[in-house]
N, C-alpha and C. Protein backbone atom coordinates (compact mmCIF):
# COMPACT_ATOMS: atom_id res chain seq x y z
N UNK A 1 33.58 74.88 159.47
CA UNK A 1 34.09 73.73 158.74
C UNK A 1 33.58 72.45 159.39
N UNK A 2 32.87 71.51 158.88
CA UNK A 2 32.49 70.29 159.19
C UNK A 2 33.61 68.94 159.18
N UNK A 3 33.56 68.20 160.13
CA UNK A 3 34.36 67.44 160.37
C UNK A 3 33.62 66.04 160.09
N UNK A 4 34.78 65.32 158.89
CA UNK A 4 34.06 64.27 158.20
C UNK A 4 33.99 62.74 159.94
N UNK A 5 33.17 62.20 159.75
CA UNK A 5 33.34 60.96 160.31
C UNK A 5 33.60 59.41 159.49
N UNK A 6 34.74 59.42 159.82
CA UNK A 6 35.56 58.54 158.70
C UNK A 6 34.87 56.98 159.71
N UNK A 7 34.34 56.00 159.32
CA UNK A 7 34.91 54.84 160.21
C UNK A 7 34.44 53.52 159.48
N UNK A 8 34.92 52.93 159.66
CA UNK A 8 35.36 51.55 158.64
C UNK A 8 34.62 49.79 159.78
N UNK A 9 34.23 49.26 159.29
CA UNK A 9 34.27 48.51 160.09
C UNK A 9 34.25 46.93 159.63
N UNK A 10 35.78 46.53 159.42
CA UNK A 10 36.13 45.61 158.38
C UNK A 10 35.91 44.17 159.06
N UNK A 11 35.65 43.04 158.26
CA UNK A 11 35.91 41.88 158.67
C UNK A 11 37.15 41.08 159.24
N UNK A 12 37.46 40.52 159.84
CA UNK A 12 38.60 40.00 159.97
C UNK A 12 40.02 39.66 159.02
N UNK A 13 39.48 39.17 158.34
CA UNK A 13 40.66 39.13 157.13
C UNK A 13 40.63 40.73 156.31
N UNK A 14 39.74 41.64 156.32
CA UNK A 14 39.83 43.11 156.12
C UNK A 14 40.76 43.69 156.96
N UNK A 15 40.57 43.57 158.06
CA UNK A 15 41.17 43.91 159.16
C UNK A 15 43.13 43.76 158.80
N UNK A 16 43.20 42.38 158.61
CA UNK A 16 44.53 41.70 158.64
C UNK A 16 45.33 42.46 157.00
N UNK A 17 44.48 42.85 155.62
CA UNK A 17 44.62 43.66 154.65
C UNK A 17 45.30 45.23 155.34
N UNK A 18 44.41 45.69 155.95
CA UNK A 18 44.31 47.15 156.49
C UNK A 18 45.63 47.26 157.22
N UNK A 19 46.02 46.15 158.19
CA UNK A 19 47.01 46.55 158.61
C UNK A 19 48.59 46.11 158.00
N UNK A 20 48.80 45.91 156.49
CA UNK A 20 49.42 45.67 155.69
C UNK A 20 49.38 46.79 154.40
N UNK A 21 48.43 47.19 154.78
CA UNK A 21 48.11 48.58 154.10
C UNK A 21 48.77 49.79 154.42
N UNK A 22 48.69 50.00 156.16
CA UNK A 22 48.89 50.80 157.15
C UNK A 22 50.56 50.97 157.47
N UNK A 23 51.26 49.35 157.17
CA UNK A 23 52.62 49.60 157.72
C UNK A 23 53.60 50.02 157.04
N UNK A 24 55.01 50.51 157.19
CA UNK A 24 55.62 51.18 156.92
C UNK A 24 56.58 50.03 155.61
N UNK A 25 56.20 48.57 155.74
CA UNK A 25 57.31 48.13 155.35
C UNK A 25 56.64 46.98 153.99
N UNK A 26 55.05 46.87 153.84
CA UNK A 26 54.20 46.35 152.52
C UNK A 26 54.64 47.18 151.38
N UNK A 27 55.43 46.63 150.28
CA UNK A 27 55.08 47.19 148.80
C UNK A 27 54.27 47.12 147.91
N UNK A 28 53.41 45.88 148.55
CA UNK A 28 52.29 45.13 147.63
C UNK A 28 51.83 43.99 148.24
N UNK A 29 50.64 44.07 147.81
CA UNK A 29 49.32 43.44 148.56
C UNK A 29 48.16 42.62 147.52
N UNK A 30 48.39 41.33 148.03
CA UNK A 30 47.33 40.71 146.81
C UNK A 30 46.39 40.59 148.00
N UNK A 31 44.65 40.36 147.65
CA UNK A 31 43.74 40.40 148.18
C UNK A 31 42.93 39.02 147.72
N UNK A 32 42.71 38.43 147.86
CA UNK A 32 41.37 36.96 147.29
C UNK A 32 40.62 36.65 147.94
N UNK A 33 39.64 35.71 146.88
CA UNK A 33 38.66 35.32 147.51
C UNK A 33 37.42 35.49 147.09
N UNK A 34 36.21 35.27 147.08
CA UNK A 34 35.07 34.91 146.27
C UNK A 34 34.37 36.30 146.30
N UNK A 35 33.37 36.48 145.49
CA UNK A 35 32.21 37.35 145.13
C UNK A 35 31.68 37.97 146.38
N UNK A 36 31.85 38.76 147.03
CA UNK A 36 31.20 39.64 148.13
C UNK A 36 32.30 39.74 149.47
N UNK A 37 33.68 39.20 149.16
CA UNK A 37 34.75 38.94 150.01
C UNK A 37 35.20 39.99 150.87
N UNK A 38 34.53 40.94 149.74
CA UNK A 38 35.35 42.72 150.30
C UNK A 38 36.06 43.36 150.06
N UNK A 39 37.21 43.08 148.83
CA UNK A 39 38.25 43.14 148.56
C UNK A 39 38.04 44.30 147.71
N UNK A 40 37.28 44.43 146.73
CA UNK A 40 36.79 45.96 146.36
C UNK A 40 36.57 47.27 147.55
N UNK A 41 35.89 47.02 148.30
CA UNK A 41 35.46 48.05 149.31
C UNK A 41 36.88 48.26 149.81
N UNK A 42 37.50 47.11 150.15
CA UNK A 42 38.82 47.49 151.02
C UNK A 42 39.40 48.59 150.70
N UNK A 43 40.23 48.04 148.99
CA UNK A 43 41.18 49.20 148.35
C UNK A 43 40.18 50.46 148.16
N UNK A 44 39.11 50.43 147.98
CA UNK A 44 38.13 51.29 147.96
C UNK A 44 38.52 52.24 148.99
N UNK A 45 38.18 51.82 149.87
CA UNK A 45 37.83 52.46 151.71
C UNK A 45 39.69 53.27 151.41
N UNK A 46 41.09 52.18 151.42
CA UNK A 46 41.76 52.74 151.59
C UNK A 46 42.19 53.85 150.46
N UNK A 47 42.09 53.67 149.10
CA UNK A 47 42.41 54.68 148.41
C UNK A 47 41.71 56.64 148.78
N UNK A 48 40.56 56.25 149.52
CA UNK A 48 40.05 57.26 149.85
C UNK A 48 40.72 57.86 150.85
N UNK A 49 40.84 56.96 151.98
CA UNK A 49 41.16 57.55 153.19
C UNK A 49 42.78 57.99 153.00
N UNK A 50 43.50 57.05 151.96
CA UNK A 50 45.12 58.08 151.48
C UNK A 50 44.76 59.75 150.69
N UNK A 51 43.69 59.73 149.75
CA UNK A 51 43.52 60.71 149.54
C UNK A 51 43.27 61.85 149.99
N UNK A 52 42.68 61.49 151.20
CA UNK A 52 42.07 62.68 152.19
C UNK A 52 43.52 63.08 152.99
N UNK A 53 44.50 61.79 153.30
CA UNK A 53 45.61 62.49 154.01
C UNK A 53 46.50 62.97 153.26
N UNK A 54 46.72 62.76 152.08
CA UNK A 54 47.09 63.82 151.22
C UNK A 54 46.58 64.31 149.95
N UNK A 55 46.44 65.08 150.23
CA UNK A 55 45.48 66.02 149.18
C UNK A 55 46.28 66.35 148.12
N UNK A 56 46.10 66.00 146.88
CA UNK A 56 46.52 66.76 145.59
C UNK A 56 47.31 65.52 145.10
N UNK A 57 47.35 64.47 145.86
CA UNK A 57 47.86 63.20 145.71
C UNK A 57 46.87 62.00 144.21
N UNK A 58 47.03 61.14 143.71
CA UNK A 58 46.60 60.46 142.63
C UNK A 58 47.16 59.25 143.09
N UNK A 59 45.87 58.50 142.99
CA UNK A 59 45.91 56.82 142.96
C UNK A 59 45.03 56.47 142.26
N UNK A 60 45.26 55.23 141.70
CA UNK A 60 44.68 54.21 140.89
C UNK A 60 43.79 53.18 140.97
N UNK A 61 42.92 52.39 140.37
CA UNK A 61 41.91 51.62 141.17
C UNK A 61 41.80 51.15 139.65
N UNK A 62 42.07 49.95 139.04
CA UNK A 62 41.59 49.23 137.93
C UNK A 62 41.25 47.80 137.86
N UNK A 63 40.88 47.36 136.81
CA UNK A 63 40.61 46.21 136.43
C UNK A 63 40.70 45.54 135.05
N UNK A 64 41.59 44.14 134.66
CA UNK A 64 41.24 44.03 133.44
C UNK A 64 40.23 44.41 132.54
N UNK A 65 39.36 44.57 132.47
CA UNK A 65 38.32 45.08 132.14
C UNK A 65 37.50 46.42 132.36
N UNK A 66 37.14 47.59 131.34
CA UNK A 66 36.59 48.67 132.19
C UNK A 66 35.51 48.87 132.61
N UNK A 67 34.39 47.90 131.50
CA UNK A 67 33.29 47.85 131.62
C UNK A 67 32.93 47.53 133.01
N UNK A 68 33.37 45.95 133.64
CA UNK A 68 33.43 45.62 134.79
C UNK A 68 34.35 46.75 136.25
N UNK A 69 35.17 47.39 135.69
CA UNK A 69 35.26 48.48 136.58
C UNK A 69 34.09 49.76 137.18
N UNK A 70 33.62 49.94 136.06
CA UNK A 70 32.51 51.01 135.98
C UNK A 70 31.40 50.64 136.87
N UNK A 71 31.50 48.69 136.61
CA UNK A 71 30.12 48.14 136.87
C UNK A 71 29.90 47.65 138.30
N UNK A 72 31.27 47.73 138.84
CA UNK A 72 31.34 47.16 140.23
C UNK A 72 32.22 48.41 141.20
N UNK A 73 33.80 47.77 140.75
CA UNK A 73 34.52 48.47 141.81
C UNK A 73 33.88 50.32 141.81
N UNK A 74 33.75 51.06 140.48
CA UNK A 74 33.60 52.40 140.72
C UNK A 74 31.96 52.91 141.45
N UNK A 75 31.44 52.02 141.31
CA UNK A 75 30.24 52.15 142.07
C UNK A 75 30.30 51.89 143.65
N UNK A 76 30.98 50.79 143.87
CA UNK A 76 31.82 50.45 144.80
C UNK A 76 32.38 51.88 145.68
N UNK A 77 33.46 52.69 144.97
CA UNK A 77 33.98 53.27 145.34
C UNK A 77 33.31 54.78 145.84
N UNK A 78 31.95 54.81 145.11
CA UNK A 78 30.90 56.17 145.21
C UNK A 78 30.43 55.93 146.60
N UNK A 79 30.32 54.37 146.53
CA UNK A 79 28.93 53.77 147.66
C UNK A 79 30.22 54.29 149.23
N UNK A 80 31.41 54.08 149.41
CA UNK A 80 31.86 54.26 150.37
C UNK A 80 32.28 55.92 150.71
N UNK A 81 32.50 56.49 149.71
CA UNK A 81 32.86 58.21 149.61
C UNK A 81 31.60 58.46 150.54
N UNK A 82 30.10 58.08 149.82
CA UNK A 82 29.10 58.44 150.05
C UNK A 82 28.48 58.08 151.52
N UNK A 83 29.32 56.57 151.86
CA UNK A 83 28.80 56.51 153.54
C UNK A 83 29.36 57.49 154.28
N UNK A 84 30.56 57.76 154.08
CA UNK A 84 31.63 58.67 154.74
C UNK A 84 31.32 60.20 154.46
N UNK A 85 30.29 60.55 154.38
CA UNK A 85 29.65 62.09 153.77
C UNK A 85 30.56 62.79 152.96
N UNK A 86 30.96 62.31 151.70
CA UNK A 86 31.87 62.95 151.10
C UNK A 86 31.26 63.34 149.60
N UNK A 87 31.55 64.26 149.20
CA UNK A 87 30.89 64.75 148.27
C UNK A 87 31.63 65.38 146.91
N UNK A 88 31.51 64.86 145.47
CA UNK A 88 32.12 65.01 144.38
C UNK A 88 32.22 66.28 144.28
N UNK A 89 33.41 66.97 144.29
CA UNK A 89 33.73 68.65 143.88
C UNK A 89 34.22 69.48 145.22
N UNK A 90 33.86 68.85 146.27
CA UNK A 90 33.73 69.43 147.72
C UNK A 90 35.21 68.85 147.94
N UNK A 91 35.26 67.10 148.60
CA UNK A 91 36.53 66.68 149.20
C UNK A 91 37.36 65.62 147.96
């Protein structure tokens, strides 16, 4: 069995998201800020890494728009599975 290497390496205000992400006592989390901010990759990075700690689990990732979902965040979301050697059908 191969052991994934998970590792993230966020910006500062990523950083300050992540650990509002992480604590026991956030119900919700707004993110802002301009075109390349990070804020996609973030929920990105974290929806994955909840999935992996629980398995069989379902989360969400949208946008007003689907076209623009398809066109950013879900590509978005391939591009980080894919740094993290993770593979569609496998994990």
């Amino acid at each position: 069995m191969s052991t994934l290497a998970i590792t993230i390496n966020p910006t500062k205000k990523q950083d300050e998201a992540w650990s509002y992400l992480e604590d026991e006592v956030t119900t919700e989390l707004l993110l802002g800020g301009g075109a390349g901010s990070g804020r996609s990759r973030t929920i990105c990075e974290w929806e994955i890494k909840r999935a992996l700690r629980y398995p069989g689990s379902r989360g969400l990732l949208g946008r007003s728009v689907l076209k623009s979902l398809k066109a950013s965040t879900l590509l978005t979301f391939f591009e980080a599975a894919a740094h993290w050697g993770l593979q569609a059908g496998r994990h």
